[in-house]
Protein backbone atom coordinates (compact mmCIF):
# COMPACT_ATOMS: atom_id res chain seq x y z
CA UNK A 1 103.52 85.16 97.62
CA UNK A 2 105.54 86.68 100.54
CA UNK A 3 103.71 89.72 102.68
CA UNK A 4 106.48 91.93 100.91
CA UNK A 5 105.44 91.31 97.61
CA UNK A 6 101.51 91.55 98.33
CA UNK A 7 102.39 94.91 100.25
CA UNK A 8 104.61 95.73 97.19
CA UNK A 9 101.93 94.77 94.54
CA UNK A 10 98.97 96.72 96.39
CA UNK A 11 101.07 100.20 96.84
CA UNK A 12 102.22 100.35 93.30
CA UNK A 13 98.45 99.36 92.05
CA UNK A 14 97.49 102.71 94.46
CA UNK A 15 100.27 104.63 93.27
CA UNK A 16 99.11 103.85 89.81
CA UNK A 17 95.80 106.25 90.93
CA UNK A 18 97.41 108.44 93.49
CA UNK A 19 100.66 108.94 93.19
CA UNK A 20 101.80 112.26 94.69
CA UNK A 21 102.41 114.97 91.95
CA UNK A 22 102.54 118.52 90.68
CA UNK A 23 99.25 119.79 90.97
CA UNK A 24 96.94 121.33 88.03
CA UNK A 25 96.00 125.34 87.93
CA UNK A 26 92.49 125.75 89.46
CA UNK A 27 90.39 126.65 86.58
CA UNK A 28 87.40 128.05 88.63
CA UNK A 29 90.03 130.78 90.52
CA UNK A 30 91.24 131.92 86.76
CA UNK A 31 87.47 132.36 85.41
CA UNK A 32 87.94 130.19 82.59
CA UNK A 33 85.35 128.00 81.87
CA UNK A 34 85.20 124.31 82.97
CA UNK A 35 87.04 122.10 80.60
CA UNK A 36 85.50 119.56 78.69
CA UNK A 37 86.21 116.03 79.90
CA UNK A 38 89.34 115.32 77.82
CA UNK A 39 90.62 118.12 78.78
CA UNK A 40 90.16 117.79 82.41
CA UNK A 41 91.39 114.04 81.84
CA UNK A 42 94.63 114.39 80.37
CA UNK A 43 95.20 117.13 83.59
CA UNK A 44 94.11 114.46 86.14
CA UNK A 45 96.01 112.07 84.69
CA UNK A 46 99.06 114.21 84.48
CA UNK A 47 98.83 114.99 88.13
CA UNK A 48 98.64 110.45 88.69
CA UNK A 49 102.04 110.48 86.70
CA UNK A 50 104.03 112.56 88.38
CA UNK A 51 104.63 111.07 91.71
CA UNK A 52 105.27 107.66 90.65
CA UNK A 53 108.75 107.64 91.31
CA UNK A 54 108.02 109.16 95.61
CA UNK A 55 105.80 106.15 95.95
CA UNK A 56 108.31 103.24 94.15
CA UNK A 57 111.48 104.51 96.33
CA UNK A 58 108.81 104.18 99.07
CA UNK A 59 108.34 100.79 98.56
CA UNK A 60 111.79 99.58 97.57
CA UNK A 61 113.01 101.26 101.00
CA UNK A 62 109.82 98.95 103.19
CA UNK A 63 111.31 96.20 105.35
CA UNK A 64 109.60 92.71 104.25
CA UNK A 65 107.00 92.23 106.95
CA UNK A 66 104.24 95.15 106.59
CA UNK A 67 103.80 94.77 110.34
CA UNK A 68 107.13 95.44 111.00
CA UNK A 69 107.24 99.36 112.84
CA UNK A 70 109.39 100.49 109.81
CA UNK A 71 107.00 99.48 107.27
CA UNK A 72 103.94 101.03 109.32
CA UNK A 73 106.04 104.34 110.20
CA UNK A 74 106.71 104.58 106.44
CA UNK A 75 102.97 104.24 105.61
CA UNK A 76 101.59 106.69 107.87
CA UNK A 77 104.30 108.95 107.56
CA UNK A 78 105.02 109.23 104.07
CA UNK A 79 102.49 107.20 101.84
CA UNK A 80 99.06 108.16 103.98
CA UNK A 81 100.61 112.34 103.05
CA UNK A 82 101.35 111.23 99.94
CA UNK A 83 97.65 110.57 98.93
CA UNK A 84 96.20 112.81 100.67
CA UNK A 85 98.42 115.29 98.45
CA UNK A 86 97.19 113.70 95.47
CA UNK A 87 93.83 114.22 96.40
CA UNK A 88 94.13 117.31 97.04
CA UNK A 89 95.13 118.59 94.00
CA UNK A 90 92.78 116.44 91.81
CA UNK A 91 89.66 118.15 93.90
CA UNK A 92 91.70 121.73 92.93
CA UNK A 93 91.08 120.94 89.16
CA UNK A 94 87.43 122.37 88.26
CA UNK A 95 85.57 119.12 86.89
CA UNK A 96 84.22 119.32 83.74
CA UNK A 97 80.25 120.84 83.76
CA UNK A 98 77.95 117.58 85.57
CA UNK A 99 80.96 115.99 86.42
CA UNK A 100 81.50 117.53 89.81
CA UNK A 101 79.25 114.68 91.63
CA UNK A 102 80.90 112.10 89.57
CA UNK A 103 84.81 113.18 90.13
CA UNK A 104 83.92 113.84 94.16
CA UNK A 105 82.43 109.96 94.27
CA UNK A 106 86.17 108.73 92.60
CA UNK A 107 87.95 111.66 95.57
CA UNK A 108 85.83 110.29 98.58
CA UNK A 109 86.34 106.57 97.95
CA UNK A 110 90.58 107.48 97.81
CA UNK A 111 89.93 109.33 101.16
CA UNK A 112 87.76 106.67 102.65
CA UNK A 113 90.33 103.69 101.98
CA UNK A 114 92.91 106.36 102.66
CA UNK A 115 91.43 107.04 106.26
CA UNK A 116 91.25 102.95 107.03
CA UNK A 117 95.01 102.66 106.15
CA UNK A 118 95.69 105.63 108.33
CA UNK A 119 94.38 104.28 111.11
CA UNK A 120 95.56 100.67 110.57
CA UNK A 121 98.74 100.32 108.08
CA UNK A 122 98.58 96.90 107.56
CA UNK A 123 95.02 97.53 105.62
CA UNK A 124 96.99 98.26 103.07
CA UNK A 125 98.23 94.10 102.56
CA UNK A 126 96.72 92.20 99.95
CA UNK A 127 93.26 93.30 99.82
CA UNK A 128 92.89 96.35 98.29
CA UNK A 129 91.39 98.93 99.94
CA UNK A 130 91.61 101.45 96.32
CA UNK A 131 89.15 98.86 94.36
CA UNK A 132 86.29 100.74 94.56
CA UNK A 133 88.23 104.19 93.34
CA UNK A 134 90.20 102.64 90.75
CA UNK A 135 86.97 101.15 89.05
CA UNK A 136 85.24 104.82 89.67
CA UNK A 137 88.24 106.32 87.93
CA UNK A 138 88.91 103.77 85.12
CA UNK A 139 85.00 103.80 84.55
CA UNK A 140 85.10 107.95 84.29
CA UNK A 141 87.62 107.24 81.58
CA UNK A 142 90.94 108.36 83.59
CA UNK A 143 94.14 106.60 81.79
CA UNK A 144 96.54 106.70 84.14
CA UNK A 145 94.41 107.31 87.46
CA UNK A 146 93.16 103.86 88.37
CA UNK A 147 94.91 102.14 85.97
């Protein structure tokens, strides 16, 4: 498989968990309870849906070699924002009640790999870096996050 499809296969497996999106109302500024976990699912996972679309016109727009200066200006300059975005407004959505350790585990590992691919762009070839938060978020039962 040709670096362009690796690099192609890896961002839309990320963009799967963090694609950049309409955030979620803060339920701890409103004084509304936390939400129970569904609840608090179905807005995480609506906030992973919405950006799809930014990150695949990303991608189709990459030149074929991930080293190539377009492909790393287009990763630090619009994907690296992109997630951080994301992440962002997931850690705005109050967790459901003993899930705030849990659902900050899932948001560092996105800004750990995130912070490796900022500094080096090509991290983001065939290895991927969003393994460990993908399994975090599939395992919290997210649908659409990690998936």
């Amino acid at each position: 498989m040709n670096k362009k499809l690796l690099t192609l296969a890896a961002l839309l497996s990320v963009a799967a968990l963090f694609a950049a999106g309409c955030g979620g109302d803060d339920d701890s500024s409103s004084g509304e309870p936390a939400p129970t976990k569904a609840a608090y699912i179905v807005k995480a996972d609506a906030i992973c849906t919405a950006g799809q679309t930014d990150f695949e016109a990303i991608v189709q727009d990459l030149p074929g070699d991930i080293e190539a200066p377009e492909s790393q200006a287009a990763i630090v300059d619009a994907i690296v924002p992109l997630y951080r975005d994301q992440i962002e407004q997931l850690r705005a959505l109050t967790p459901p009640e003993g899930d705030e350790e849990t659902t900050a585990t899932i948001y560092d590992a996105v800004d750990e790999a995130t912070d490796v691919i900022e500094e080096n762009p090509s991290a983001l070839g065939p290895d991927n870096l969003f393994d460990e938060a993908n399994t975090l978020a599939t395992d919290y039962g997210l649908q659409v996050c990690g998936n």
